[in-house]
N, C-alpha and C. Protein backbone atom coordinates (compact mmCIF):
# COMPACT_ATOMS: atom_id res chain seq x y z
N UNK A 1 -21.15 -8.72 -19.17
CA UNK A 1 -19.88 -9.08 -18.58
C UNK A 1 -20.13 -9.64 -17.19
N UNK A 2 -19.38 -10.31 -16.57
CA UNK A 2 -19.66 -11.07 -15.49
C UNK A 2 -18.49 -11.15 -14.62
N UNK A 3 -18.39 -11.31 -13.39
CA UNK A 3 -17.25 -11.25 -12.29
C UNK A 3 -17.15 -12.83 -12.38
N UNK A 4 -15.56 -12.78 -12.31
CA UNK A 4 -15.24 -14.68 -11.87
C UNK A 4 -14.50 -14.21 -10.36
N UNK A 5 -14.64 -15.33 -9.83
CA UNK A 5 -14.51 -15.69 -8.49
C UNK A 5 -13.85 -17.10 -8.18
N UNK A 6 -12.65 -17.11 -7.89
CA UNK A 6 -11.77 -18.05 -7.92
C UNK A 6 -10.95 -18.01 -6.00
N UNK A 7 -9.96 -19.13 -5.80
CA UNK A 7 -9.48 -19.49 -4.82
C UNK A 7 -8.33 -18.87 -4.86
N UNK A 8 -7.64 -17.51 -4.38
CA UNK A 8 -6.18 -17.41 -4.65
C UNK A 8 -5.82 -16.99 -3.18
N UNK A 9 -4.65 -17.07 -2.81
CA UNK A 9 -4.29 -16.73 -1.33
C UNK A 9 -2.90 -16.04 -1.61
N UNK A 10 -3.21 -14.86 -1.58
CA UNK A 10 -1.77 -13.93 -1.31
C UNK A 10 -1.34 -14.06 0.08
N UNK A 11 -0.29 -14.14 0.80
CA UNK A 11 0.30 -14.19 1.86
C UNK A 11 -1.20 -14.47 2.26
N UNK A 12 -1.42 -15.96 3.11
CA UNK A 12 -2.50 -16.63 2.99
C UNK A 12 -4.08 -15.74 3.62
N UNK A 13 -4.36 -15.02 2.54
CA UNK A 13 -5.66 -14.61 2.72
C UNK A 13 -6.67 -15.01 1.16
N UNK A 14 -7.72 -15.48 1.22
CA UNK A 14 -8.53 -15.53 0.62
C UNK A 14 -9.23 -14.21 -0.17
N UNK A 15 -8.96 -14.00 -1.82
CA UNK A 15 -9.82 -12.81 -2.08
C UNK A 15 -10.66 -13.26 -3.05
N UNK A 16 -11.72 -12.11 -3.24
CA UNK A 16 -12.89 -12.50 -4.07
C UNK A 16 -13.23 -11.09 -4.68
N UNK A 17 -13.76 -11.45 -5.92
CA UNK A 17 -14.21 -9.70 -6.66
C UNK A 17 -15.56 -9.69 -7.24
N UNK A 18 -16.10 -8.50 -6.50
CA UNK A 18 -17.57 -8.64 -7.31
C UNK A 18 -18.26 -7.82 -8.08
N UNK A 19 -16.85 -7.44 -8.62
CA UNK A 19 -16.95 -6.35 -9.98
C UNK A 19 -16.92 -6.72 -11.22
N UNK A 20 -17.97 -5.98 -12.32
CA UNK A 20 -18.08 -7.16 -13.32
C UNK A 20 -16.65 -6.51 -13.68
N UNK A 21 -16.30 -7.94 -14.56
CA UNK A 21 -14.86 -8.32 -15.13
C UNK A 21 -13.25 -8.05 -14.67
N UNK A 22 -13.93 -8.03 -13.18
CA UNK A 22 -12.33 -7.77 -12.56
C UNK A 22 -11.96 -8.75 -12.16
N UNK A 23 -11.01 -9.32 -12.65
CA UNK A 23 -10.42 -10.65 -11.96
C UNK A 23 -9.30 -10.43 -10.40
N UNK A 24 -9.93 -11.71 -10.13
CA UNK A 24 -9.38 -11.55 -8.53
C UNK A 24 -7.78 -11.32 -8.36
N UNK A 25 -7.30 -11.63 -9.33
CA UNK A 25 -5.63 -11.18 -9.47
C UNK A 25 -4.99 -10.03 -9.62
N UNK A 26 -5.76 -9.11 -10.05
CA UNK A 26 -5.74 -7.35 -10.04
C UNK A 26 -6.22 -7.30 -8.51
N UNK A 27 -6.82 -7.72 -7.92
CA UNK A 27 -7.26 -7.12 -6.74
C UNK A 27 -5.72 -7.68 -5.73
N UNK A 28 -5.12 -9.03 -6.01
CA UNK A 28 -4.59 -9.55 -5.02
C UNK A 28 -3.28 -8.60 -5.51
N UNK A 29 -2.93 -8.23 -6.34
CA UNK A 29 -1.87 -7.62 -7.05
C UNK A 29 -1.53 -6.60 -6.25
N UNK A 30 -2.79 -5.87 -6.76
CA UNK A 30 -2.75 -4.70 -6.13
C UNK A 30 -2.38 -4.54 -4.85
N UNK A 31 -2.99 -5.04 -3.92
CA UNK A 31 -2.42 -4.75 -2.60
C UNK A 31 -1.12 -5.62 -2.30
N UNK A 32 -0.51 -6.40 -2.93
CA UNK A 32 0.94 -6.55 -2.90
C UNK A 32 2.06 -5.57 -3.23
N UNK A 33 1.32 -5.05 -4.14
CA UNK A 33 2.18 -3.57 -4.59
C UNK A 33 2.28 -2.95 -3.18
N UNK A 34 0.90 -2.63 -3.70
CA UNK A 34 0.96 -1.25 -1.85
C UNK A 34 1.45 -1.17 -0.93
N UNK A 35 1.64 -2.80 -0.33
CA UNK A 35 2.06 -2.87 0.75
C UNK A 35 3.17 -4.11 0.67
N UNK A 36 4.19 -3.92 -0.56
CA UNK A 36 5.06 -4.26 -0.93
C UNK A 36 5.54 -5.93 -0.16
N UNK A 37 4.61 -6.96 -0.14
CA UNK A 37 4.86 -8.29 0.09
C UNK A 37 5.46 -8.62 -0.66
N UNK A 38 6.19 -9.75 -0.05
CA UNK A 38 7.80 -10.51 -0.81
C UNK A 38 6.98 -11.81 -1.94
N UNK A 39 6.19 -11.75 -2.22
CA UNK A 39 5.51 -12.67 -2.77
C UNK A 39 4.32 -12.19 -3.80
N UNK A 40 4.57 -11.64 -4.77
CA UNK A 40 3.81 -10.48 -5.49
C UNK A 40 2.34 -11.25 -6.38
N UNK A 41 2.60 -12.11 -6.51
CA UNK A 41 1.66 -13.06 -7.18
C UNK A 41 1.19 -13.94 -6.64
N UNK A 42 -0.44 -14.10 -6.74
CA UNK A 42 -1.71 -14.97 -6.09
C UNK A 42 -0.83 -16.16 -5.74
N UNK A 43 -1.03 -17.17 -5.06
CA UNK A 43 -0.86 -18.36 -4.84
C UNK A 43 -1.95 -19.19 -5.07
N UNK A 44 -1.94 -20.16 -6.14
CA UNK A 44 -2.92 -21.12 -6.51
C UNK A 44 -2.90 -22.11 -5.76
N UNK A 45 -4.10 -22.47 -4.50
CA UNK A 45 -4.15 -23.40 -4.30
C UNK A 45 -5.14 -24.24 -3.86
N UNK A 46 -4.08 -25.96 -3.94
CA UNK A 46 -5.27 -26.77 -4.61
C UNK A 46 -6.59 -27.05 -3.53
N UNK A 47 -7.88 -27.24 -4.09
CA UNK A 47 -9.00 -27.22 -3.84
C UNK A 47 -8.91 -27.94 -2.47
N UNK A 48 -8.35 -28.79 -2.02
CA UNK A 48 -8.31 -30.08 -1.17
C UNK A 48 -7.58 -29.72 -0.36
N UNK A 49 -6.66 -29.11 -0.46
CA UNK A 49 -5.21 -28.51 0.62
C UNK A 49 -6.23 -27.38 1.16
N UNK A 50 -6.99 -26.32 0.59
CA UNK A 50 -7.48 -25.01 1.37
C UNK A 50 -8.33 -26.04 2.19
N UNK A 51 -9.28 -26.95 2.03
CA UNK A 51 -10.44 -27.10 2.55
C UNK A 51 -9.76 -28.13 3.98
N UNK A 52 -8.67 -28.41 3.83
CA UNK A 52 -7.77 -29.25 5.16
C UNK A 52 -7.37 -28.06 5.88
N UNK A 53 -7.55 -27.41 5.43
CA UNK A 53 -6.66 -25.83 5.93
C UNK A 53 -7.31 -25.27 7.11
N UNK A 54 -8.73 -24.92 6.30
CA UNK A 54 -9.79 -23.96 6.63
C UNK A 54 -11.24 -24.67 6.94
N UNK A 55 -11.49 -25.89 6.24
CA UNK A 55 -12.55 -26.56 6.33
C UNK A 55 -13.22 -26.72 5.00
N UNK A 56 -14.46 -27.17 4.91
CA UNK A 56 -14.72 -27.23 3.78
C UNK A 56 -15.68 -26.48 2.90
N UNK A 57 -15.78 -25.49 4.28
CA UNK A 57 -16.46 -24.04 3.56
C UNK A 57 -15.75 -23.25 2.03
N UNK A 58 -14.49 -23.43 2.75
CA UNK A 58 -13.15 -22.69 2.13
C UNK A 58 -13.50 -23.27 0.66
N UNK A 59 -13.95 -24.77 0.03
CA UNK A 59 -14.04 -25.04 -0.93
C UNK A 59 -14.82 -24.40 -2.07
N UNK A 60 -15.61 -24.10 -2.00
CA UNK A 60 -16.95 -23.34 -2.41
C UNK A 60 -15.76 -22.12 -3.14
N UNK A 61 -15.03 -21.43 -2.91
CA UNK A 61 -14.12 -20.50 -3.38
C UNK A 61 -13.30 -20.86 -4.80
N UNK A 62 -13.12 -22.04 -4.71
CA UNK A 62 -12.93 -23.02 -5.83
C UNK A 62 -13.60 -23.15 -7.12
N UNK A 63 -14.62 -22.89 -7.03
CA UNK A 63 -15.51 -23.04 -7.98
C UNK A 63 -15.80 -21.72 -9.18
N UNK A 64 -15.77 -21.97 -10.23
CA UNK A 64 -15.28 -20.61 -11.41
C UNK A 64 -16.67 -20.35 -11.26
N UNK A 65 -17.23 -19.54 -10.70
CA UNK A 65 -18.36 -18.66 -10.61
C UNK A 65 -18.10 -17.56 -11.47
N UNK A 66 -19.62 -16.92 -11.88
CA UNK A 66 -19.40 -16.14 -12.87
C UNK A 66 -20.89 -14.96 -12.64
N UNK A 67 -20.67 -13.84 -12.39
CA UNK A 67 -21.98 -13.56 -11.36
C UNK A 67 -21.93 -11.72 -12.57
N UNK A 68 -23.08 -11.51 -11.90
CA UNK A 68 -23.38 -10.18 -12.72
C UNK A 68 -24.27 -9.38 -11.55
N UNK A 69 -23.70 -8.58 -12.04
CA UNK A 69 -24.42 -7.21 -10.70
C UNK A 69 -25.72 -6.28 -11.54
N UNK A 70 -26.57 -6.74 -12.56
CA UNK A 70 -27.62 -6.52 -13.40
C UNK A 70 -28.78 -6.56 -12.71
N UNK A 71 -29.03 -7.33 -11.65
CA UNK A 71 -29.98 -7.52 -11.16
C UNK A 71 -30.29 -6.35 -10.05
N UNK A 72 -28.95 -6.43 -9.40
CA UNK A 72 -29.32 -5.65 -8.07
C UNK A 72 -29.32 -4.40 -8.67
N UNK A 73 -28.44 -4.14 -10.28
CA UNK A 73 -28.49 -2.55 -10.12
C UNK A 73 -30.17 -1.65 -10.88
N UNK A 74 -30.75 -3.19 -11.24
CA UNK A 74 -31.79 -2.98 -11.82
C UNK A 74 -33.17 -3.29 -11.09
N UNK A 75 -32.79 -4.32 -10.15
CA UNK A 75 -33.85 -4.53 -9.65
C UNK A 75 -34.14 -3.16 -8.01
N UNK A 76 -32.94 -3.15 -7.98
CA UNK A 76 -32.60 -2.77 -6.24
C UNK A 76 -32.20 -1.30 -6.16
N UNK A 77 -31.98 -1.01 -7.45
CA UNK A 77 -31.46 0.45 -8.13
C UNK A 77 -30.05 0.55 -7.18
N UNK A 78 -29.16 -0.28 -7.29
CA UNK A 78 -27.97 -0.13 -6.87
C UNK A 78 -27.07 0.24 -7.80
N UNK A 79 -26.26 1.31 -7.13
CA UNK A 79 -25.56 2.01 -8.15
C UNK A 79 -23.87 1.75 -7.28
N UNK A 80 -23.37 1.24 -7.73
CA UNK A 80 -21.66 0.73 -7.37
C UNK A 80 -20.92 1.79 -6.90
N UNK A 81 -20.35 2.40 -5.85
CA UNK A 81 -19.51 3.64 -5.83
C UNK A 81 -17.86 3.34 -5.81
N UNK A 82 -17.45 1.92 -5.53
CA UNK A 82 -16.45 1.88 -5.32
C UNK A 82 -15.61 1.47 -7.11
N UNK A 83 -15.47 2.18 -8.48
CA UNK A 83 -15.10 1.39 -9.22
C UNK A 83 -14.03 2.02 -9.86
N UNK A 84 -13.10 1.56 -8.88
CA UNK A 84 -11.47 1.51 -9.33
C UNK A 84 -10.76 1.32 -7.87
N UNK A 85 -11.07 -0.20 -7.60
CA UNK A 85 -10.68 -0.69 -6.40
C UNK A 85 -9.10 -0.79 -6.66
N UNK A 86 -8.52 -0.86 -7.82
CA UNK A 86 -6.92 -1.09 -7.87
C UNK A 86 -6.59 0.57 -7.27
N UNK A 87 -7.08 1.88 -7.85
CA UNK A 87 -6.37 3.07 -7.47
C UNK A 87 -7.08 3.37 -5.69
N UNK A 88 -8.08 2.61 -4.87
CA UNK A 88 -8.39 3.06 -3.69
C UNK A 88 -7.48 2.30 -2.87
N UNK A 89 -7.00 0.83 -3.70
CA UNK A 89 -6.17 0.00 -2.77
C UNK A 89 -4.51 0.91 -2.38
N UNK A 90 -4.31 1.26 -3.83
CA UNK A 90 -2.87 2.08 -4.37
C UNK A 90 -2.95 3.56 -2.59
N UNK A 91 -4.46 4.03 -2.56
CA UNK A 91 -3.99 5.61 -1.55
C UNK A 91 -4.35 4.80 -0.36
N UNK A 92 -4.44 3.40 -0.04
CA UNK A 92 -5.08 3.27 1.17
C UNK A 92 -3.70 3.73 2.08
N UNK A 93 -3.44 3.64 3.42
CA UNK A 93 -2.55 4.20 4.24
C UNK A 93 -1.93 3.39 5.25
């Protein structure tokens, strides 16, 4: 399974997930819930507008990446502690 990594801007912040198969829209979700923004769903936007925005670093976010955490947990013996970022976002304070 593999993490995708896409461009979404909830009330304009950039998120990214690097958990396998969590898509970045549970993450942006989530903390819309929590902290109850008037705008509950990612904002898609286009590749060319962020990078006028932010520069053209910002673009690179754009791109459907697809990444796996196999290596580090095998090579590096990394073991993940954070996995259920939707219920740590839900008690944050």
């Amino acid at each position: 399974m593999s993490s995708r990594w896409s461009a979404r801007r909830p009330d304009r912040a950039i998120w990214g997930a690097a958990i396998e198969g969590l898509a970045v829209g549970r993450i942006a979700r989530a903390f819309a819930r929590r902290f109850g923004t008037r705008h509950p769903e990612p904002e898609i936007v286009a590749t060319d507008a962020i990078a006028r925005e932010l520069g053209e670093w910002a673009a690179g976010y754009a791109l459907d990446q697809q990444l796996s955490g196999a290596k580090a947990r095998g090579d590096l013996g990394r073991s993940p502690r954070h996995l259920d970022p939707e219920g740590e976002i839900a008690r944050l304070s």
